[in-house]
N, C-alpha and C. Protein backbone atom coordinates (compact mmCIF):
# COMPACT_ATOMS: atom_id res chain seq x y z
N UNK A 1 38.12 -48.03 45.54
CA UNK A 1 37.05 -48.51 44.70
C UNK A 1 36.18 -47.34 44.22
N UNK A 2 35.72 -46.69 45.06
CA UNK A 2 35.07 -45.09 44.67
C UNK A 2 35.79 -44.62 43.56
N UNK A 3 37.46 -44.79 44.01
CA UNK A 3 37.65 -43.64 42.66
C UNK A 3 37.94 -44.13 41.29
N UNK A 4 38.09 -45.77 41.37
CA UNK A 4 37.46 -45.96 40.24
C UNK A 4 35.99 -46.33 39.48
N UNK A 5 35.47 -45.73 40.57
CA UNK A 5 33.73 -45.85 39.63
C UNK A 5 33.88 -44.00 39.36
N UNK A 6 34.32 -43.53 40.10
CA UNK A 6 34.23 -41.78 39.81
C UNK A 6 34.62 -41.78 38.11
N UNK A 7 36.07 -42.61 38.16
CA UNK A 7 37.13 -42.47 37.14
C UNK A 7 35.88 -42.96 35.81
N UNK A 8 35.71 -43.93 35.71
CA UNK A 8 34.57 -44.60 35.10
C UNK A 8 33.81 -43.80 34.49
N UNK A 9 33.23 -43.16 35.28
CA UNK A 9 31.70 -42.03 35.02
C UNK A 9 32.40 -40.90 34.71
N UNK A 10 33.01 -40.60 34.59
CA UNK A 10 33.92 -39.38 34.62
C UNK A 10 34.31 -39.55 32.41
N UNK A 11 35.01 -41.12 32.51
CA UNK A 11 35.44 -41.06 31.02
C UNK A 11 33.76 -41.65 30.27
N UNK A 12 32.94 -41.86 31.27
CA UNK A 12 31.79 -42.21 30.24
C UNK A 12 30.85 -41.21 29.86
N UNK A 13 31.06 -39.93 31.09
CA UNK A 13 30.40 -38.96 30.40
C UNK A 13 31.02 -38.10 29.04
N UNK A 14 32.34 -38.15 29.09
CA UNK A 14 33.44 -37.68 28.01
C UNK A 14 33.45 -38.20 26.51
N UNK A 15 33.00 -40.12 26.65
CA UNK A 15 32.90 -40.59 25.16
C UNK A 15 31.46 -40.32 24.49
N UNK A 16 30.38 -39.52 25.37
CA UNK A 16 29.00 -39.80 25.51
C UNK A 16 28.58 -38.19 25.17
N UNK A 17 28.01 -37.28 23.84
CA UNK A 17 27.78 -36.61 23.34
C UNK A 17 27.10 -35.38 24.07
N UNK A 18 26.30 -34.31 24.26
CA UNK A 18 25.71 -33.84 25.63
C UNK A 18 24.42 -34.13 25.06
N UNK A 19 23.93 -34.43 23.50
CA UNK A 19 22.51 -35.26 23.88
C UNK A 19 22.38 -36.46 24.60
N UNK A 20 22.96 -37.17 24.52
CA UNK A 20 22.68 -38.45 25.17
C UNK A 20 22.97 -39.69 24.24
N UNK A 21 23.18 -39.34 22.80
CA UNK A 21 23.18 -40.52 21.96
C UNK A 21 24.67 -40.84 21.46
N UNK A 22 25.07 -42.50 21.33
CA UNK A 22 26.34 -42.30 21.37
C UNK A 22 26.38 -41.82 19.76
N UNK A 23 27.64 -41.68 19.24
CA UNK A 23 28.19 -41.51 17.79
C UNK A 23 27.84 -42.20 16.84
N UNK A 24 27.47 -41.54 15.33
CA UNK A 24 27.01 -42.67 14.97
C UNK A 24 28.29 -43.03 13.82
N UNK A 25 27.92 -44.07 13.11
CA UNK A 25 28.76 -44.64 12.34
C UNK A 25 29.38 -43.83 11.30
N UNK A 26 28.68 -42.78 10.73
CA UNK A 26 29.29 -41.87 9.91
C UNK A 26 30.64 -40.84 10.47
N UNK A 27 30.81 -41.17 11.95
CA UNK A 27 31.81 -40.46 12.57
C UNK A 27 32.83 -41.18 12.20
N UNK A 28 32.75 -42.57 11.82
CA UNK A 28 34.24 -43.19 12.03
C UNK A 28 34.35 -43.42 13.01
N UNK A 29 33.70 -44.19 13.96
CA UNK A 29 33.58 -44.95 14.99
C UNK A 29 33.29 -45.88 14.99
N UNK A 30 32.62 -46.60 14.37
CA UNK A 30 32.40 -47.95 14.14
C UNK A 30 33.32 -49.04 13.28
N UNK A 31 33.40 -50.14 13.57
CA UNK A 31 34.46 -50.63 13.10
C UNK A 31 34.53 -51.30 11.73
N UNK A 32 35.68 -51.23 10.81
CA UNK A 32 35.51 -51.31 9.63
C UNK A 32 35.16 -52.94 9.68
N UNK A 33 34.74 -53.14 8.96
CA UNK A 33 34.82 -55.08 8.25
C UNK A 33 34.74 -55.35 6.78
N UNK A 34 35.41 -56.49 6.86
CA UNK A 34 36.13 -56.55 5.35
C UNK A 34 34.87 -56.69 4.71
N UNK A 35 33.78 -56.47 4.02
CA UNK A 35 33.01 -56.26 3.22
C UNK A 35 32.33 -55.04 3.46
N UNK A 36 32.65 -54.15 4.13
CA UNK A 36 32.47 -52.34 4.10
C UNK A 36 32.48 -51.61 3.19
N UNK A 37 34.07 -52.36 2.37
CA UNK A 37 34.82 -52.07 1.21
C UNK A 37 34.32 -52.66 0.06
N UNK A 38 33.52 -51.84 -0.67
CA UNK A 38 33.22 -52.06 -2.06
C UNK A 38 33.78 -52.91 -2.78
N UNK A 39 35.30 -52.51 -3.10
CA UNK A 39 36.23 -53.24 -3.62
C UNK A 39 36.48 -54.75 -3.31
N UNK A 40 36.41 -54.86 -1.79
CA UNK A 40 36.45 -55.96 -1.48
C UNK A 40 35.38 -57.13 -2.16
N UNK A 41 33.94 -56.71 -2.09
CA UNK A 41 33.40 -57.14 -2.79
C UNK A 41 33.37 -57.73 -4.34
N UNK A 42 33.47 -56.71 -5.22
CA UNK A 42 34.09 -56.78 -6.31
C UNK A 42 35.06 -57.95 -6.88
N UNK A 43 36.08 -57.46 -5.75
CA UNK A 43 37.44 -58.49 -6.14
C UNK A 43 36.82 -59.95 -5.25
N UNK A 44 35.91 -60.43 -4.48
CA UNK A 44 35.89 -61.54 -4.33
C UNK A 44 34.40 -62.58 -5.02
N UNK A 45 33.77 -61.50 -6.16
CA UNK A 45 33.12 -61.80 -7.19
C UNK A 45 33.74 -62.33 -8.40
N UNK A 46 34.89 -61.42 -8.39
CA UNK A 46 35.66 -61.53 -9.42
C UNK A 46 36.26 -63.15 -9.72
N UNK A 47 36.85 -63.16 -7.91
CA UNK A 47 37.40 -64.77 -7.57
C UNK A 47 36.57 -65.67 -7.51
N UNK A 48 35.20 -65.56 -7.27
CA UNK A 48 34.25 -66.84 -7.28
C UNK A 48 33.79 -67.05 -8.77
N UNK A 49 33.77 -65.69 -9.83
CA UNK A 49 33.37 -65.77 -11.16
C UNK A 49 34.49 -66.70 -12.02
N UNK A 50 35.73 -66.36 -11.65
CA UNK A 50 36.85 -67.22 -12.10
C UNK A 50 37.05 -68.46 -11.98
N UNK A 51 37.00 -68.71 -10.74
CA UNK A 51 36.23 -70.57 -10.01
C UNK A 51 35.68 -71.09 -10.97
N UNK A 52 34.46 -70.63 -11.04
CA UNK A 52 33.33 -70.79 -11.86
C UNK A 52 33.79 -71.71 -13.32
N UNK A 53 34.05 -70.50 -13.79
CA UNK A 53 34.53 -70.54 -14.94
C UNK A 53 35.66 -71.26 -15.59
N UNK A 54 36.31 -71.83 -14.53
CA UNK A 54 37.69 -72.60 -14.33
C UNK A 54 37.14 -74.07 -14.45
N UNK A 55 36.45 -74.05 -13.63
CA UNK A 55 35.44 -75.12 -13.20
C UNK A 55 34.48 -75.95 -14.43
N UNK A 56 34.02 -74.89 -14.63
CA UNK A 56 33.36 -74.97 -16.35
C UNK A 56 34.30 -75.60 -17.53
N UNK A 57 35.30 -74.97 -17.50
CA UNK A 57 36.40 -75.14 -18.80
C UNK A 57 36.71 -76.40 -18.26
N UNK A 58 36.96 -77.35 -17.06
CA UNK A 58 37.50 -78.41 -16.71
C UNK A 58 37.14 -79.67 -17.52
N UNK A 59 35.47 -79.26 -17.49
CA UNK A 59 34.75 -80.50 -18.58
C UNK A 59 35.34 -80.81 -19.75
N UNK A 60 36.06 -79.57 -20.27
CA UNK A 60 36.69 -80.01 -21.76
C UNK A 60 37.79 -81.16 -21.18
N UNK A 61 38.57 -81.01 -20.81
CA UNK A 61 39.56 -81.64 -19.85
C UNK A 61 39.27 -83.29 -19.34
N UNK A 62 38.54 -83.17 -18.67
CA UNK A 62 39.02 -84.75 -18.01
C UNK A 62 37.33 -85.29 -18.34
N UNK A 63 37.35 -86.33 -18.65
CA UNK A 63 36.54 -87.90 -18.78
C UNK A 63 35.69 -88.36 -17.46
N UNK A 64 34.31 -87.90 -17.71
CA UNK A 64 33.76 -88.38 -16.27
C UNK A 64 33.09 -89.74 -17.01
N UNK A 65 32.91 -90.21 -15.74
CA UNK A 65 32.14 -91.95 -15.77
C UNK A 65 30.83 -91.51 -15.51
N UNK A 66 29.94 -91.61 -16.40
CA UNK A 66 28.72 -91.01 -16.17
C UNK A 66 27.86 -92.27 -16.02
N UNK A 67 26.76 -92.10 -15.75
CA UNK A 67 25.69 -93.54 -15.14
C UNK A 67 24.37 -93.47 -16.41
N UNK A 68 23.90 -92.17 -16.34
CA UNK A 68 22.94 -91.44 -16.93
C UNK A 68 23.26 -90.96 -18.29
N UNK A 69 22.85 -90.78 -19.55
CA UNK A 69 23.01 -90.58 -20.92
C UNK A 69 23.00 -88.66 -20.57
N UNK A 70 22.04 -88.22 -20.03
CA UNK A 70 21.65 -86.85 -19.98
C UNK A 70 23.16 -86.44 -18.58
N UNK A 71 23.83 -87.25 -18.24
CA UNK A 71 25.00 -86.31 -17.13
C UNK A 71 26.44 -86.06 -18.55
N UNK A 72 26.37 -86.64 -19.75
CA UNK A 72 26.81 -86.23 -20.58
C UNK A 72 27.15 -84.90 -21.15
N UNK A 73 25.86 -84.21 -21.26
CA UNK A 73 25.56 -82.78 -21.07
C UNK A 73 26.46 -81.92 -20.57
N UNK A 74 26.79 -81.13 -21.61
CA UNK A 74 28.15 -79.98 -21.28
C UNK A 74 27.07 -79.36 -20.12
N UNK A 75 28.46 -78.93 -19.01
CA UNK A 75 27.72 -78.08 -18.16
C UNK A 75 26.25 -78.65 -17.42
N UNK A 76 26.07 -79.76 -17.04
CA UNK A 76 25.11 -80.98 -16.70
C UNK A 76 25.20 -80.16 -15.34
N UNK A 77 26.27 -80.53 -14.17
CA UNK A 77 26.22 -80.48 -13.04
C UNK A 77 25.93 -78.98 -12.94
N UNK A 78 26.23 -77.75 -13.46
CA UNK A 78 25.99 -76.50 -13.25
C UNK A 78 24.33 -75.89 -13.50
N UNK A 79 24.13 -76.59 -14.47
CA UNK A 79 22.87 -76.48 -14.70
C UNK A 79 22.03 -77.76 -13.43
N UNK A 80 22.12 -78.57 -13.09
CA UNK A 80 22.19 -79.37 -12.00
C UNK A 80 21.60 -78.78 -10.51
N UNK A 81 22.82 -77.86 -10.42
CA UNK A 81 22.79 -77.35 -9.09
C UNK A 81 22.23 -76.06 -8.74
N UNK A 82 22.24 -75.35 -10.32
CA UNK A 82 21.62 -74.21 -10.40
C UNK A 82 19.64 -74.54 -9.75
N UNK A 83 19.31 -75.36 -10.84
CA UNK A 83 17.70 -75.92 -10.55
C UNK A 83 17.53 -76.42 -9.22
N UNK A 84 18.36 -77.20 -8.50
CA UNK A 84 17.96 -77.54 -6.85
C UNK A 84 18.18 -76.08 -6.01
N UNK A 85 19.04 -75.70 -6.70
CA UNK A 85 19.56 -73.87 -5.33
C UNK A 85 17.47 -73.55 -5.49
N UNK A 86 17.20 -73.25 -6.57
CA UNK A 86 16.39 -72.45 -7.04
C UNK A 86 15.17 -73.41 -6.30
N UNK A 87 14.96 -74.77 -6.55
CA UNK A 87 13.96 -75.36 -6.20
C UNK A 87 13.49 -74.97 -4.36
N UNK A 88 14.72 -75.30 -3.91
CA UNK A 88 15.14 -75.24 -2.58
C UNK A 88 14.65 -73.98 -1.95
N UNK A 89 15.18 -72.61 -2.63
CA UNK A 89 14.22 -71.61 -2.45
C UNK A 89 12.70 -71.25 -2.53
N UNK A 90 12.37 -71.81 -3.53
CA UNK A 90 10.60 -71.40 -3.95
C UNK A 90 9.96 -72.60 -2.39
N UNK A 91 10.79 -74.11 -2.20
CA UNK A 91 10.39 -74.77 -1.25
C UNK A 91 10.41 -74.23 -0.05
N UNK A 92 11.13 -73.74 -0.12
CA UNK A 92 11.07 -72.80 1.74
C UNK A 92 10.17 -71.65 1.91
N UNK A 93 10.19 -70.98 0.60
CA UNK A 93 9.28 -69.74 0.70
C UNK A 93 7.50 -70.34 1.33
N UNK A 94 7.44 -71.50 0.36
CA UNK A 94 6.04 -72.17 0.48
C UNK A 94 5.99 -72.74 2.33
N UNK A 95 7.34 -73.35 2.61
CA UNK A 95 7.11 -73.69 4.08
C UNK A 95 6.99 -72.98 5.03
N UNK A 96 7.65 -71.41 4.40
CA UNK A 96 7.13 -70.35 5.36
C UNK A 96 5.74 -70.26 5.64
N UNK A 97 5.58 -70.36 4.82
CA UNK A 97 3.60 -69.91 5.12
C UNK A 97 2.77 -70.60 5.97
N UNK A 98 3.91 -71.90 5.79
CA UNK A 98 3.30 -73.48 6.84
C UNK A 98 3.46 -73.00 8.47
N UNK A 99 5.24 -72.64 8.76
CA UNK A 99 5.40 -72.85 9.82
C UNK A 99 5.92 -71.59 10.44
N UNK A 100 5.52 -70.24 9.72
CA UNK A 100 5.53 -69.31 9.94
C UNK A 100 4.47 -69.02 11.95
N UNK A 101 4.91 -68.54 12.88
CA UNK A 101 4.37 -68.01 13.82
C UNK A 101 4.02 -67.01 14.03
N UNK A 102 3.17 -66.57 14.60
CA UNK A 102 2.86 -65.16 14.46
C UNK A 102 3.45 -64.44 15.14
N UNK A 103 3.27 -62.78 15.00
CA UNK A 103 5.17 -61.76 15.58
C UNK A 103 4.25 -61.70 16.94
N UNK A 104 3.69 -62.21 17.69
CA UNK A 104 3.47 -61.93 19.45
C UNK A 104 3.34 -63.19 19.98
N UNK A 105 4.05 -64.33 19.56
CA UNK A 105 3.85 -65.75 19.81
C UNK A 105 4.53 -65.70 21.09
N UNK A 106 5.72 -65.38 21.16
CA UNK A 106 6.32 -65.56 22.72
C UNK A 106 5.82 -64.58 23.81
N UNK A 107 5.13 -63.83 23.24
CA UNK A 107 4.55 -62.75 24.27
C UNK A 107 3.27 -63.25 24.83
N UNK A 108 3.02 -64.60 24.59
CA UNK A 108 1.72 -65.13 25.27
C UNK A 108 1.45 -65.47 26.00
């Protein structure tokens, strides 16, 4: 058991720099993830912009049963969902202020 805590301390002083701090990410030590890559990004903008847009062109296409005179409206539901994303935001910003705690609340 000793000699594997020796063994231990032995490879932890070895991965461990002689300041004291481990490596930082610019070494290439840290591990990649798929949005690291620029590109990756890019190309899965690219794929949600296409969606989109696929999505859009569909209206020419197929016959909805609408209830409302105004869901008629080319592009109704996009413009739709755009105004609640947006509402939804400015609403939370405002509830922050409500139920916001202060930064030493658990330290009390």
């Amino acid at each position: 058991m000793r000699r594997l805590l020796e063994t231990m301390q032995t490879s932890l002083k070895q991965s461990i720099p002689a300041n004291g701090t481990p490596p930082l990410s610019s070494e290439g030590t840290e591990k990649k993830h798929l949005f690291d890559n620029p590109a990756n990004v890019t190309r899965l903008l690219r794929i949600f912009f296409a969606i989109c847009l696929g999505l859009v062109g569909v209206e020419f296409f197929f016959h909805r049963h609408v209830v409302h005179a105004w869901e008629n409206l080319w592009g109704f539901y996009a413009l739709y969902g755009f105004v609640a994303c947006v509402a939804l935001v400015l609403i939370a910003t405002q509830m922050r202020k409500v139920l916001m705690r202060d930064e030493d609340y658990y330290e009390k």
